[in-house]
Each structure stands twice: as structure tokens, then as C-alpha cells.
N, C-alpha and C. Protein backbone atom coordinates (compact mmCIF):
# COMPACT_ATOMS: atom_id res chain seq x y z
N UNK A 1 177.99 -66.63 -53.11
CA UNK A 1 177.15 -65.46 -53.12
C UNK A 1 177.19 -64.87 -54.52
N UNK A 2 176.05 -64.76 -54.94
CA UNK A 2 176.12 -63.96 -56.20
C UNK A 2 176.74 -62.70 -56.45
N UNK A 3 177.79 -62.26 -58.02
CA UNK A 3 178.18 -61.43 -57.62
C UNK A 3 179.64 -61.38 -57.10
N UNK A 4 180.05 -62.21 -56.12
CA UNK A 4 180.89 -61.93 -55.44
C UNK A 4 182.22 -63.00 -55.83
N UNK A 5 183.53 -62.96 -56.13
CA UNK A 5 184.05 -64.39 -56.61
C UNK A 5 184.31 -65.26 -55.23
N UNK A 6 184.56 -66.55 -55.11
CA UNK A 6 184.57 -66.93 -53.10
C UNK A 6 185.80 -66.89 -52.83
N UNK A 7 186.57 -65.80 -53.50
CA UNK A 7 188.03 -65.50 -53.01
C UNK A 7 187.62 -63.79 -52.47
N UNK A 8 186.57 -63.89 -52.65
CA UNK A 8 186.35 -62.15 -52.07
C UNK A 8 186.00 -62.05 -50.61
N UNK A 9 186.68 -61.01 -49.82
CA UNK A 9 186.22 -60.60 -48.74
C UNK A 9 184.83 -60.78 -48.34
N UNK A 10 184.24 -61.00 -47.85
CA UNK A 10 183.10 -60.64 -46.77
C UNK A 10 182.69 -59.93 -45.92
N UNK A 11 181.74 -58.95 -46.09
CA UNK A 11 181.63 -58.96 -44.83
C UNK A 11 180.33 -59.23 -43.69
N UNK A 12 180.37 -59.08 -42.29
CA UNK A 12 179.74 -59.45 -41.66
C UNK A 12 178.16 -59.72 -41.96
N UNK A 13 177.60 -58.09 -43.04
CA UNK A 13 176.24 -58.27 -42.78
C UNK A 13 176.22 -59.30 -44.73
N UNK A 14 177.03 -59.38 -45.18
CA UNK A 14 176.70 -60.49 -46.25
C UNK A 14 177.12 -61.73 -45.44
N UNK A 15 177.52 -61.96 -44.63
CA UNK A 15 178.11 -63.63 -44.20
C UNK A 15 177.21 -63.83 -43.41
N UNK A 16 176.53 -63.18 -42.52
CA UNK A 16 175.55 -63.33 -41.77
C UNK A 16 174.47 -63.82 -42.52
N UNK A 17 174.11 -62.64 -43.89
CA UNK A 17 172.81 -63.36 -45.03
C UNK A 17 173.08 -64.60 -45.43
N UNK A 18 174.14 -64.89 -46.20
CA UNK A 18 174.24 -65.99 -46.25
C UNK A 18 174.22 -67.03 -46.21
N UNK A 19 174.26 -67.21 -44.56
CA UNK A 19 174.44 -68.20 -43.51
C UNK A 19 172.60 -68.34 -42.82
N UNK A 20 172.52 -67.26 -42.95
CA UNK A 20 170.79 -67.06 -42.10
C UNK A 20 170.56 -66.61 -40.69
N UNK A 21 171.90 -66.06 -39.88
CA UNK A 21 172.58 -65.76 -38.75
C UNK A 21 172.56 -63.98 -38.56
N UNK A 22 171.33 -64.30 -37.63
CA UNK A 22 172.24 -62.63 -37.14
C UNK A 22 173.30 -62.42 -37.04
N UNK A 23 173.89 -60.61 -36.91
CA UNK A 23 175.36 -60.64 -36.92
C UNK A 23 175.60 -61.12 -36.01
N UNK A 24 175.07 -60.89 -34.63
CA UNK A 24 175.75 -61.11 -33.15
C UNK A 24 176.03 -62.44 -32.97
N UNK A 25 175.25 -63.55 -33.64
CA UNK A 25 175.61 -64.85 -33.60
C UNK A 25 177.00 -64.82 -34.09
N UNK A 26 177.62 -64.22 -35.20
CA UNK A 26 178.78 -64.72 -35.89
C UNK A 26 179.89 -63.76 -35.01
N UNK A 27 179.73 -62.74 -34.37
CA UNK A 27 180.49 -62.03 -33.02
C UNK A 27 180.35 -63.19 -32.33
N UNK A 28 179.67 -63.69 -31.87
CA UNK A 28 179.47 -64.58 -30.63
C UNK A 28 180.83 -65.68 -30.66
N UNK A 29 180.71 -66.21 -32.40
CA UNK A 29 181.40 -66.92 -32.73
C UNK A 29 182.71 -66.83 -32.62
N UNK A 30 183.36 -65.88 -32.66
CA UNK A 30 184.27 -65.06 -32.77
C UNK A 30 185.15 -65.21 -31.53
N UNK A 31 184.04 -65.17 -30.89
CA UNK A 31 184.19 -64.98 -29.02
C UNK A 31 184.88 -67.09 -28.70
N UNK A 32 184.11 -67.68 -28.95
CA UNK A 32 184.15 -69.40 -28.50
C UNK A 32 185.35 -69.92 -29.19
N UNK A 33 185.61 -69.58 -30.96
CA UNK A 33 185.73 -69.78 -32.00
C UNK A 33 187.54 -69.40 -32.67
N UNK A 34 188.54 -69.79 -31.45
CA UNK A 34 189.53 -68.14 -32.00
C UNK A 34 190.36 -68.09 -33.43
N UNK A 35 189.69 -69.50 -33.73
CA UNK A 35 190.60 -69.86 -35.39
C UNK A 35 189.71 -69.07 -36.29
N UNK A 36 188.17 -68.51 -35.69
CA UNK A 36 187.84 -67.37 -36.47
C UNK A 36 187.91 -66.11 -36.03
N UNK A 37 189.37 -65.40 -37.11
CA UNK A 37 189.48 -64.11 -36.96
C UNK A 37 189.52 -62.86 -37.84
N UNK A 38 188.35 -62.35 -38.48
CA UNK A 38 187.94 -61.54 -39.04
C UNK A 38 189.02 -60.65 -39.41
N UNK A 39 189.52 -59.99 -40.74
CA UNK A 39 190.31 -58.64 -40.59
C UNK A 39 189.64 -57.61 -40.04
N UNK A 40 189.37 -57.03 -39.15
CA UNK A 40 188.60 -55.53 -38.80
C UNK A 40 189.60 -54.22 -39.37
N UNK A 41 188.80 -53.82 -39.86
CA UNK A 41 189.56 -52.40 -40.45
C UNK A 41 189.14 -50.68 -39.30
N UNK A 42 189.15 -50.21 -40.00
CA UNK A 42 188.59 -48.74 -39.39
C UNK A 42 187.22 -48.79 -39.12
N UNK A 43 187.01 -48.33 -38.08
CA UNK A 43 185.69 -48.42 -37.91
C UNK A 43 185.32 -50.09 -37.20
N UNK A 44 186.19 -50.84 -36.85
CA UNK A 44 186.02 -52.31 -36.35
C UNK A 44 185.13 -52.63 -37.21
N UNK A 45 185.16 -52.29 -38.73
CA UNK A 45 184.56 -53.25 -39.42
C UNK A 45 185.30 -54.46 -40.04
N UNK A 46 184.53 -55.44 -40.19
CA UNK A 46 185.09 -57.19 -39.90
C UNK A 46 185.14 -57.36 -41.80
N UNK A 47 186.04 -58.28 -42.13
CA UNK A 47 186.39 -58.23 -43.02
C UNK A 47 186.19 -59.92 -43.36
N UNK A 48 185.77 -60.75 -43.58
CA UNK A 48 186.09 -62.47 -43.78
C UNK A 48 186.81 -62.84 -44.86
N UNK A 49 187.91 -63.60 -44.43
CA UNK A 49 189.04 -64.23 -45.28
C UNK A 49 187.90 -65.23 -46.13
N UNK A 50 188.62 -65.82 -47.57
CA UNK A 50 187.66 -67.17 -47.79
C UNK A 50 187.85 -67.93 -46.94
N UNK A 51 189.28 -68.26 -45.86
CA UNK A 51 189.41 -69.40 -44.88
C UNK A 51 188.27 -69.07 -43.88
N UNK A 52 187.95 -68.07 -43.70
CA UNK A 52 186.53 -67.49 -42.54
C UNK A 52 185.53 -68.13 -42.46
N UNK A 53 185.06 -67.80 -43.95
CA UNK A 53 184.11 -68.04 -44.56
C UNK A 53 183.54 -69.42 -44.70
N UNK A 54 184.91 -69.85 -45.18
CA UNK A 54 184.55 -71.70 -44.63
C UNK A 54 184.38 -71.99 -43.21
N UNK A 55 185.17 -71.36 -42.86
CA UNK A 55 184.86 -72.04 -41.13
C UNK A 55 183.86 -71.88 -40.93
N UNK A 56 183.29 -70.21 -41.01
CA UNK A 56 181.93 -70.38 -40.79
C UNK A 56 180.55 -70.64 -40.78
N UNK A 57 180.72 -71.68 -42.30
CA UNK A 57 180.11 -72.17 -43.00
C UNK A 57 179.94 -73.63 -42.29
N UNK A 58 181.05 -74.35 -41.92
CA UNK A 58 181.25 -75.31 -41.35
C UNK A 58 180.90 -75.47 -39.72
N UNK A 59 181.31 -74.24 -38.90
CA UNK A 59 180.46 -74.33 -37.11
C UNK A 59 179.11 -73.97 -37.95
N UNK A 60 178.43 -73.09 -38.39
CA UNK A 60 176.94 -73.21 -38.84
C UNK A 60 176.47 -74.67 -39.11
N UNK A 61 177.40 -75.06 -40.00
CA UNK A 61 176.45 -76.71 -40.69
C UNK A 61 176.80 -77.85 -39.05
N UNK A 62 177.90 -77.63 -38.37
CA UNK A 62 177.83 -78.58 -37.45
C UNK A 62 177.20 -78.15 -36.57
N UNK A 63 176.52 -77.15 -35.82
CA UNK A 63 175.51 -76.76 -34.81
C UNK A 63 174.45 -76.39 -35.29
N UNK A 64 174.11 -76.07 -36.65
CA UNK A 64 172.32 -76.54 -36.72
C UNK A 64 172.08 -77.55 -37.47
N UNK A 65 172.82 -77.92 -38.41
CA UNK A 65 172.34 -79.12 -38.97
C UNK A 65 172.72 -80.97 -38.54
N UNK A 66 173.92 -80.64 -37.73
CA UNK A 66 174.61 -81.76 -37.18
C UNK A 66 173.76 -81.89 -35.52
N UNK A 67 173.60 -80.94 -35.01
CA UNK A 67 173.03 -81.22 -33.86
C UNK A 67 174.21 -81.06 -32.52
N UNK A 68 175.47 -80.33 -33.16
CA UNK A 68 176.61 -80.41 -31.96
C UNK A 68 176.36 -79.11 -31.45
N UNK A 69 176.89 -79.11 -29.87
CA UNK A 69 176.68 -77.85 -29.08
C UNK A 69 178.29 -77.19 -29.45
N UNK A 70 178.09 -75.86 -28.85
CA UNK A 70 179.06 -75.07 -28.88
C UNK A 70 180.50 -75.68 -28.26
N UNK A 71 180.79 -76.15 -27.51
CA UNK A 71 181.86 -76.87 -26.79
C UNK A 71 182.08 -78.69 -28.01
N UNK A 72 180.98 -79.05 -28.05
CA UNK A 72 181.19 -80.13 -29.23
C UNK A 72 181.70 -79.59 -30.63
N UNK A 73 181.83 -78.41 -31.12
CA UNK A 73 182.41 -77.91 -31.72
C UNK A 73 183.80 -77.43 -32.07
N UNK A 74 183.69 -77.01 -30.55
CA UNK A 74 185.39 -76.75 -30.50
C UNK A 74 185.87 -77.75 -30.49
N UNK A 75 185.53 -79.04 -30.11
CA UNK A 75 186.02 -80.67 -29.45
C UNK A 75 186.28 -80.63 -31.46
N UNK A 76 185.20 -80.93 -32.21
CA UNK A 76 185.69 -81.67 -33.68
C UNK A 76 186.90 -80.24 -34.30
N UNK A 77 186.65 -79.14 -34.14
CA UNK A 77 187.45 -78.40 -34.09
C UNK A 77 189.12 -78.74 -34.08
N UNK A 78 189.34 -79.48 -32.95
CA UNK A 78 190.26 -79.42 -32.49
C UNK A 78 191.38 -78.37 -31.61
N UNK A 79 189.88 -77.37 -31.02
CA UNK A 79 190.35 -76.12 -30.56
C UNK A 79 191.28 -76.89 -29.01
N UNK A 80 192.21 -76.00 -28.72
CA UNK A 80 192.99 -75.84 -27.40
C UNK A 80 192.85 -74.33 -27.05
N UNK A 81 192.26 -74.07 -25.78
CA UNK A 81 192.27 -72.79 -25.49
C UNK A 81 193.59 -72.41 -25.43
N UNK A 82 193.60 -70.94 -25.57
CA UNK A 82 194.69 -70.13 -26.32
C UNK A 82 195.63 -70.87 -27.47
N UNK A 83 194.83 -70.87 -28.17
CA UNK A 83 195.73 -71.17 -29.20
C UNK A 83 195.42 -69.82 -30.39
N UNK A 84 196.52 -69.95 -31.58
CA UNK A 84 196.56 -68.60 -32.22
C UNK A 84 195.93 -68.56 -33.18
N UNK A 85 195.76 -67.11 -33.15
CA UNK A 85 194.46 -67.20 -34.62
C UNK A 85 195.46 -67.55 -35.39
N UNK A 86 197.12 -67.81 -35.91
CA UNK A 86 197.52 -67.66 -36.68
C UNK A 86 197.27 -69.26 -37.53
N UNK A 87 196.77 -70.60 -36.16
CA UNK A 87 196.71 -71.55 -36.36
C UNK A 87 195.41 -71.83 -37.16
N UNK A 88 195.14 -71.28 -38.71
CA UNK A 88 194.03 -71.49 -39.34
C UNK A 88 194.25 -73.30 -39.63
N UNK A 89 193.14 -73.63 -39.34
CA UNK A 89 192.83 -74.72 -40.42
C UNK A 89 192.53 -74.98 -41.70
N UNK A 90 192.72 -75.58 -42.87
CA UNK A 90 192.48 -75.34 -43.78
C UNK A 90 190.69 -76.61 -43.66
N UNK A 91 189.80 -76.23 -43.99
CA UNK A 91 188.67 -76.97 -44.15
C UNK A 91 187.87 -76.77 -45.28
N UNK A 92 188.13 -77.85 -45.95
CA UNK A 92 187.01 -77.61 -47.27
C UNK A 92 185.91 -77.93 -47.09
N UNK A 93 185.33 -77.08 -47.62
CA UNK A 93 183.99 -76.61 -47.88
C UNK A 93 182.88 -78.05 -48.00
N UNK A 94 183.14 -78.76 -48.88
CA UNK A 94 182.46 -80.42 -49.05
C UNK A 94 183.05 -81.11 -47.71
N UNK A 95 184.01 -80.90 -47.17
CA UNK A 95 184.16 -82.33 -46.20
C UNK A 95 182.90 -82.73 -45.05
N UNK A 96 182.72 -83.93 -45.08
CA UNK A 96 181.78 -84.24 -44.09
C UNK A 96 182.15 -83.98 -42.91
N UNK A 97 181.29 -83.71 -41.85
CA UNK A 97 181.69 -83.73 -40.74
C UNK A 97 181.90 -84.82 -39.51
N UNK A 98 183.09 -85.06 -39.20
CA UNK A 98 183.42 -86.13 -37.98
C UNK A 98 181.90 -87.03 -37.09
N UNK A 99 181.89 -87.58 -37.20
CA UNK A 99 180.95 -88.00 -36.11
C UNK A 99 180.76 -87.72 -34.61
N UNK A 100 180.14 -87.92 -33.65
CA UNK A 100 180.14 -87.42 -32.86
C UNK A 100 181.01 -88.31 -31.55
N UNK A 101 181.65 -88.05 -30.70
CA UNK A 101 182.49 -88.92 -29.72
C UNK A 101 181.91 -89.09 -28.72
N UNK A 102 181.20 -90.69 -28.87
CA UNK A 102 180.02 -91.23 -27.46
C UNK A 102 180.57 -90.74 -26.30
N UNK A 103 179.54 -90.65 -25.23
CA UNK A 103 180.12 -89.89 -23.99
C UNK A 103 180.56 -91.51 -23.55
N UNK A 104 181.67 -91.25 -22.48
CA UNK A 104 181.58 -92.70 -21.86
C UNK A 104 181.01 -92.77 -20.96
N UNK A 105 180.90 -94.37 -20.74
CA UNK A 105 180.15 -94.84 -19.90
C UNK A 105 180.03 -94.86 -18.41
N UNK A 106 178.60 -94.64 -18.22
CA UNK A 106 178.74 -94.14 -16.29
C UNK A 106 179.00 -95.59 -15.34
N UNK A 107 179.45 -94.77 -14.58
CA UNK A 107 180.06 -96.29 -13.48
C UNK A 107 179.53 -95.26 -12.42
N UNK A 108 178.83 -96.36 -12.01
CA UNK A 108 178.31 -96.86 -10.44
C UNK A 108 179.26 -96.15 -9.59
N UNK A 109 178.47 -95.62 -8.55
CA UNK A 109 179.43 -95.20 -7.72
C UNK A 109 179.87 -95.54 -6.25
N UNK A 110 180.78 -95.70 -5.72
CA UNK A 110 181.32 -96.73 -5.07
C UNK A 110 180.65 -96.31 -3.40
N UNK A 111 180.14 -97.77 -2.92
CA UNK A 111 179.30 -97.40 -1.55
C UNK A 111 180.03 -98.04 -0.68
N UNK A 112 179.57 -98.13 0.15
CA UNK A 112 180.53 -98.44 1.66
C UNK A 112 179.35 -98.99 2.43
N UNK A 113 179.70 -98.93 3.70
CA UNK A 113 178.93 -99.93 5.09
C UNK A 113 178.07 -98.28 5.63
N UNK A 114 178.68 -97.32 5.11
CA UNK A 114 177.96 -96.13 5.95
C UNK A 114 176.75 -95.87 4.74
N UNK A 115 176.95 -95.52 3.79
CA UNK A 115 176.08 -95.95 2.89
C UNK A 115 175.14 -96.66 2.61
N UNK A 116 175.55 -98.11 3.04
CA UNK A 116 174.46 -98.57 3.28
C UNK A 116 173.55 -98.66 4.38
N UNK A 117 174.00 -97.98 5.30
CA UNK A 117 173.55 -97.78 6.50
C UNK A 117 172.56 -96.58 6.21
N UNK A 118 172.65 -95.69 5.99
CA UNK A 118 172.10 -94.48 5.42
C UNK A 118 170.19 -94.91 4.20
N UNK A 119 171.04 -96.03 3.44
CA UNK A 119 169.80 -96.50 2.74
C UNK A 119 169.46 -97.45 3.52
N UNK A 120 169.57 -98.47 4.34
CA UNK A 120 168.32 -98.60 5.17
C UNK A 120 167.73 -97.92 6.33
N UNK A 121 168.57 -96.31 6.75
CA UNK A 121 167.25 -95.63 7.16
C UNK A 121 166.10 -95.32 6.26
N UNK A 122 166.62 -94.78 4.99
CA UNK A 122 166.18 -94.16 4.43
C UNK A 122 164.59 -95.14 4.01
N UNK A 123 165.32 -96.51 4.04
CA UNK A 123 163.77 -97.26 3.19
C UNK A 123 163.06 -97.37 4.41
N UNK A 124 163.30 -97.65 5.95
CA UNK A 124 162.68 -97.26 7.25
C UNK A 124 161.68 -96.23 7.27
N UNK A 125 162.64 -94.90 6.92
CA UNK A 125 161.63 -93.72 6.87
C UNK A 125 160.59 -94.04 6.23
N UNK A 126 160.88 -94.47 4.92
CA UNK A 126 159.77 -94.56 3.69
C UNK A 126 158.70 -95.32 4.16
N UNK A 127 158.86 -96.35 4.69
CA UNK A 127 158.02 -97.63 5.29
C UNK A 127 157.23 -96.94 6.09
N UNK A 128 157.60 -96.13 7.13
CA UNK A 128 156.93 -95.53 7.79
C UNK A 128 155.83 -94.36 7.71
N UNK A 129 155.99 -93.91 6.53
CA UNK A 129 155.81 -92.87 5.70
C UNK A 129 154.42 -93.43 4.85
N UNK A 130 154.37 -94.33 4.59
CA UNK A 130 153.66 -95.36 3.51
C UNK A 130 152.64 -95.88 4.58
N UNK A 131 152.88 -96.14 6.02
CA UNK A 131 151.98 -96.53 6.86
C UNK A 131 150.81 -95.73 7.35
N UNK A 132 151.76 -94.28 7.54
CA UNK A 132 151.13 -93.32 8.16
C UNK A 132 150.51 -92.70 6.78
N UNK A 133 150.30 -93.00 5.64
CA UNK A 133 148.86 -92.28 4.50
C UNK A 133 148.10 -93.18 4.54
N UNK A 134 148.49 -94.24 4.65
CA UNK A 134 147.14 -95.25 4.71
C UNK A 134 146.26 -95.61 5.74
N UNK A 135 146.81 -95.00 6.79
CA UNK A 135 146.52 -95.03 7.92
C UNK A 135 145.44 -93.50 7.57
N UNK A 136 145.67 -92.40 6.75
CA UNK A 136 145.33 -91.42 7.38
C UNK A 136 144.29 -91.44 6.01
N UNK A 137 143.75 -92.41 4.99
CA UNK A 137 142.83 -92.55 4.65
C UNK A 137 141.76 -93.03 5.07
């Protein structure tokens, strides 16, 4: 940010410009996010560390420009719920971001004799079903 050295505080309504983020998005963040934790002073005004600042530089670039959802975030994250804000990560600013972790693969799900009993009513019904429109053309 112009102006500012990137060892300087932040705050909300410059990190928000910055970024291109309403404030409430970067509250929001706050909320999902607990390795980002703002100093709030008097007045609960929010204060951003440079470690903030990166982070929040970094969930911004991986959920609009990477294409990861909020929970895929915490996943490259490496978030564990309750864990402490004290557990900052250090993340530089250039590192690329992780790729994404394929979902695995769906498996079939396991049928039985009642099951299949069930699908040949079911194609019965249908048959019957298929008789009686053509019938009623």
C-alpha cells in the first residue's frame, strides 16, 4: 500500500481496499479463519499484524482466484478446529498455492436380494406406466 511500510499495521477499512473486500467479508473471515486474529483496540477497532495481512492476502488469492471454497481453505490451511490464534503460520506472500486434494472416488453402493427385489417392481411399475400413455394416445 502506498505510503504505508508492509511492517505497518492495518487497518480493516485499508485491508479491505486493498484486497477489494468489503469489511464484513474480512469479519466473516475472522469468524471461519482463527489463525486470523486482528489486534482490536478501544473501540473494537481491528488492527492487522503484517502476519494478517499475508494471510489475508493469501484466503483472498485462494478463494477468488484459485477457485477453493471456504472449508477447502481451511483444509490447505491446515486449520484444526480450536486451535490457537497463537498458532500463526508464517506464509509468504509469493508462495504458490497447494493444489487442490481430488475428492475420492465413489463406490457403488452395496445391494442385496431385497433391493433387487424393489428394482424389479420398480421397472414393473414403469412398464406399466409406459403402456397406459400409449394407450391413452
Amino acid at each position: 500500500m502506498a505510503g504505508k511500510s508492509e511492517q505497518a499495521f492495518r487497518t480493516i477499512s485499508e485491508l479491505a481496499g486493498e484486497l477489494g473486500v468489503p469489511q464484513h467479508i474480512l469479519r466473516y473471515w475472522e469468524t471461519r479463519f482463527p489463525q486470523l486474529r486482528p489486534l482490536q483496540r478501544a473501540g473494537n477497532r481491528r488492527y492487522y499484524r503484517p502476519d494478517d495481512v499475508a494471510l489475508a492476502r493469501r484466503i483472498h488469492h485462494l478463494l477468488n482466484s484459485e477457485g477453493y471454497t471456504i472449508r477447502g481453505v481451511q483444509r490447505v490451511l491446515g486449520e484444526k478446529r480450536g486451535a490457537s490464534a497463537e498458532a500463526r503460520p508464517q506464509l509468504p506472500l509469493d508462495a504458490p498455492a497447494p493444489a487442490p486434494v481430488p475428492a475420492p472416488p465413489a463406490v457403488a453402493p452395496q445391494t442385496g436380494p431385497r433391493d433387487a427385489l424393489a428394482a424389479e417392481r420398480l421397472r414393473s411399475i414403469r412398464a406399466s406406466l409406459a403402456s397406459a400413455l400409449e394407450e391413452s394416445r
